[in-house]
C-alpha atoms as a PDB file:
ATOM      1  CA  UNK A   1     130.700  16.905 194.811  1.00  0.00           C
ATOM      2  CA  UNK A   2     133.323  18.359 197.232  1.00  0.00           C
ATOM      3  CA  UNK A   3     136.481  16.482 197.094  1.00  0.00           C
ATOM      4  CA  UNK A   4     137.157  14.836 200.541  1.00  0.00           C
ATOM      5  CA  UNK A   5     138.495  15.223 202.780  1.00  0.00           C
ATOM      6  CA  UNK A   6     137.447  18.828 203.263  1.00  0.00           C
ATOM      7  CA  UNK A   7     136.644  20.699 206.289  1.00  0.00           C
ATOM      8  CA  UNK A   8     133.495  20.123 208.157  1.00  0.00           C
ATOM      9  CA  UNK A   9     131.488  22.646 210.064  1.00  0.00           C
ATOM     10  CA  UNK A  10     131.694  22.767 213.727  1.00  0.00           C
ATOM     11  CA  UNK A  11     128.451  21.290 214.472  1.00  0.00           C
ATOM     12  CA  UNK A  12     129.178  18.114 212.433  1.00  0.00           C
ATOM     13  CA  UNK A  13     131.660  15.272 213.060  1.00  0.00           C
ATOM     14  CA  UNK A  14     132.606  11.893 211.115  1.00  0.00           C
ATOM     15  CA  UNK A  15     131.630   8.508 211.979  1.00  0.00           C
ATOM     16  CA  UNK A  16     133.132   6.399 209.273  1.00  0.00           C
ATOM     17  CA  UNK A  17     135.483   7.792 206.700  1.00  0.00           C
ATOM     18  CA  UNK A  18     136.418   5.246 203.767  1.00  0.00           C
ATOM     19  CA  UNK A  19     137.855   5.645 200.367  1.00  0.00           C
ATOM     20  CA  UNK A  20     134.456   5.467 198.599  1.00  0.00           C
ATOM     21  CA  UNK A  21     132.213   7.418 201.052  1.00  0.00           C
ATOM     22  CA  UNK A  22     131.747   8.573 205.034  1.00  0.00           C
ATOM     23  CA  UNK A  23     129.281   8.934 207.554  1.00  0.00           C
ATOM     24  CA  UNK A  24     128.860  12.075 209.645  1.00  0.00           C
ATOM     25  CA  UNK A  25     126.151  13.300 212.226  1.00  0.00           C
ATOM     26  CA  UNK A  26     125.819  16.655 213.426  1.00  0.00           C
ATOM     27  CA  UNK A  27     124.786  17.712 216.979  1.00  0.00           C
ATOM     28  CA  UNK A  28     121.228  18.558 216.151  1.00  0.00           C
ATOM     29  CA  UNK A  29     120.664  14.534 214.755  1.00  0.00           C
ATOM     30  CA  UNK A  30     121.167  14.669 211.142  1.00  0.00           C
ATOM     31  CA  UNK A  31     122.609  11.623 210.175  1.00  0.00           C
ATOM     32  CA  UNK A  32     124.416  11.571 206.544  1.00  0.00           C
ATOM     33  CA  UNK A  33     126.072   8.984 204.612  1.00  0.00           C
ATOM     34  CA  UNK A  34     127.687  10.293 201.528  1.00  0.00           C
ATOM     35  CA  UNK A  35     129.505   7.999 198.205  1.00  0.00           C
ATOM     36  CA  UNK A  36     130.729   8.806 195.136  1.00  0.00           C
ATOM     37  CA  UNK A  37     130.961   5.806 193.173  1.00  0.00           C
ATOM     38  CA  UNK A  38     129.692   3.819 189.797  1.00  0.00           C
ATOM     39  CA  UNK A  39     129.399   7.386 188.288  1.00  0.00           C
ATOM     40  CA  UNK A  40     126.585   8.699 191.187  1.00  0.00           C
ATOM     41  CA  UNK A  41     127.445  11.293 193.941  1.00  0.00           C
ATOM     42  CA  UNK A  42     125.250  10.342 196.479  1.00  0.00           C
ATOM     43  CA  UNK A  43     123.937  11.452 200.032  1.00  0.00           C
ATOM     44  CA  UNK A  44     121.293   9.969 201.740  1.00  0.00           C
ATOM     45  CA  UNK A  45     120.166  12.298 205.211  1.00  0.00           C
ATOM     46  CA  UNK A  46     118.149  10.504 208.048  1.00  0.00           C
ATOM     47  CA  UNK A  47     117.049  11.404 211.277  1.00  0.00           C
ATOM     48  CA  UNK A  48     115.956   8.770 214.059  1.00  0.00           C
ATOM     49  CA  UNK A  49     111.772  10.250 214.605  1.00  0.00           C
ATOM     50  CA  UNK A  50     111.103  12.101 211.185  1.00  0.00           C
ATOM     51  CA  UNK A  51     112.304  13.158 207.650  1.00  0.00           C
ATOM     52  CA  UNK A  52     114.624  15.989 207.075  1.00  0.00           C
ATOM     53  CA  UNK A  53     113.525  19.136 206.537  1.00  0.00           C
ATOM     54  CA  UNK A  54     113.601  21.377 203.177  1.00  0.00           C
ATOM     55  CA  UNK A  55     116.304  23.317 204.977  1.00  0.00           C
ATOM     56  CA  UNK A  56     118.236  20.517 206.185  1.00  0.00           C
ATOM     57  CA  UNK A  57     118.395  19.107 203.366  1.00  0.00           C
ATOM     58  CA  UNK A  58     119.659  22.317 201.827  1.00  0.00           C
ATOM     59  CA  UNK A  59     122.366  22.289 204.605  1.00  0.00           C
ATOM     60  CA  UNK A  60     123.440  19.049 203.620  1.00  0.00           C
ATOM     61  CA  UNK A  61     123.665  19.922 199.787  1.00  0.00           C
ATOM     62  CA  UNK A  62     125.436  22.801 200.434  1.00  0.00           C
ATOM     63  CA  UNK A  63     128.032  20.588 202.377  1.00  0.00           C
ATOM     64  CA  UNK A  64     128.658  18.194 200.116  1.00  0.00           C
ATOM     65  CA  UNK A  65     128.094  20.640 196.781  1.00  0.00           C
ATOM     66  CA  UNK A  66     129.013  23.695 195.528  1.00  0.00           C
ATOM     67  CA  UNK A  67     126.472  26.398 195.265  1.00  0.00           C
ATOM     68  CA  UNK A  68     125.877  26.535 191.741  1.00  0.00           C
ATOM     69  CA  UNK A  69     125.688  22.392 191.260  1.00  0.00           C
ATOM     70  CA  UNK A  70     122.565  21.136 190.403  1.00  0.00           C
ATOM     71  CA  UNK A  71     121.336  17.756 192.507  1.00  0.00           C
ATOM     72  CA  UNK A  72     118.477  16.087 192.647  1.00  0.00           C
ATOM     73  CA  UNK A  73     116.034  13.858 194.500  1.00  0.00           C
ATOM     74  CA  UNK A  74     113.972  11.080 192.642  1.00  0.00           C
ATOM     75  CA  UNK A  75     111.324   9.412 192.867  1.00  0.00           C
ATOM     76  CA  UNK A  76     111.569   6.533 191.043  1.00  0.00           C
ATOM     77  CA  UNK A  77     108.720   3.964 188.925  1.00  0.00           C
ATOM     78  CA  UNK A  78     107.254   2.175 191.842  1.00  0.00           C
ATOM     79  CA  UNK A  79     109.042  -1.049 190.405  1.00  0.00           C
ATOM     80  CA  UNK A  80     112.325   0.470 191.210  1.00  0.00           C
ATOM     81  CA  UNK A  81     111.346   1.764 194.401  1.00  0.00           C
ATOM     82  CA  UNK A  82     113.386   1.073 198.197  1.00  0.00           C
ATOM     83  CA  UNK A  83     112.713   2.021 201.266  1.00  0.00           C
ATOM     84  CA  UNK A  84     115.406   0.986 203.413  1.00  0.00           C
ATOM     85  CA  UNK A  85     114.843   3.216 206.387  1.00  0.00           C
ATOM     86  CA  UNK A  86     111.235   5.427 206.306  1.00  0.00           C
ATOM     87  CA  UNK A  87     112.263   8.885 207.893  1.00  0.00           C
ATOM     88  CA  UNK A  88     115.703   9.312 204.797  1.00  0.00           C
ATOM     89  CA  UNK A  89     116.251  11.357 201.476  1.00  0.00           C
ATOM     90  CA  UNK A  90     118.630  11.260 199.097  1.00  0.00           C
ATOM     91  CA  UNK A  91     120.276  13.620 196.762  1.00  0.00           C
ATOM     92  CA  UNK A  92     121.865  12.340 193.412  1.00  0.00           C
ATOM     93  CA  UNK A  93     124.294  13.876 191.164  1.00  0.00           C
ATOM     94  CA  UNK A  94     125.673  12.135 188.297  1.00  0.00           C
ATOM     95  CA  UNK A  95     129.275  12.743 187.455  1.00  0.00           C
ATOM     96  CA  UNK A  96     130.685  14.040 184.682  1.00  0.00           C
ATOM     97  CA  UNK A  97     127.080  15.264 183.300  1.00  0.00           C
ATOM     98  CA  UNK A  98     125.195  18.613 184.036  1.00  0.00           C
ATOM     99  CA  UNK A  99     121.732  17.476 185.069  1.00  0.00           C
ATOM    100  CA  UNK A 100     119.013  18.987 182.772  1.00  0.00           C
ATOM    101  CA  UNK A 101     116.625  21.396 184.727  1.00  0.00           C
ATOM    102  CA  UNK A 102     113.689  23.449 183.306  1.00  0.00           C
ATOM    103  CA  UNK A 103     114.115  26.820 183.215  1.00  0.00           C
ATOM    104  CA  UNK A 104     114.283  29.513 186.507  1.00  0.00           C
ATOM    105  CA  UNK A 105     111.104  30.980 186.470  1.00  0.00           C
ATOM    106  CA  UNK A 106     109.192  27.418 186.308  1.00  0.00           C
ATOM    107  CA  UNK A 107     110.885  26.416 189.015  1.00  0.00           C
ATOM    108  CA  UNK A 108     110.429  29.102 191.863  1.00  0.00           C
END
């Protein structure tokens, strides 16, 4: 994950900035609340009257990741499942480990 504080596009702006995380919203009603604790980078990425879209959420990772950084979104064993708020993804990167991936051409 991007070290913050680092500079965020025009169309986004911060609502809470603390040591461990921030909030930001951009103009268009993406809502994002980013952390980087217990060993987990985290986002999750809401909006108020549906989910994010594929390329939203691809806006968001590339905001908070570099391009070649591998994140992920889980879905957990129903016994370890949350929903906090219905209409939010997440993305997860562990730090300090490269997450395991299949290879390219099973992916695409």
């Amino acid at each position: 994950m991007r070290a913050w504080p680092f500079p965020l596009p025009e169309l986004w702006e911060i609502v809470e900035s603390r040591v461990d995380g921030l909030a930001i919203k951009s103009k268009d009603g993406l809502f994002v609340i980013a952390s980087w604790g217990y060993g987990w980078d985290h986002v999750s990425v809401s909006r108020r009257n549906r989910l994010p879209e594929w390329s939203e959420m691809c806006r968001v990772k590339d905001l908070f990741w570099e391009a070649e950084e591998c994140v992920v979104q889980y879905h957990p064993p129903k016994s370890d499942y949350v929903n906090v708020h219905p209409r939010c993804l997440h993305l997860w990167k562990p730090q300090g480990v490269e997450i395991p991936r299949p290879p390219s051409y099973m992916v695409g």
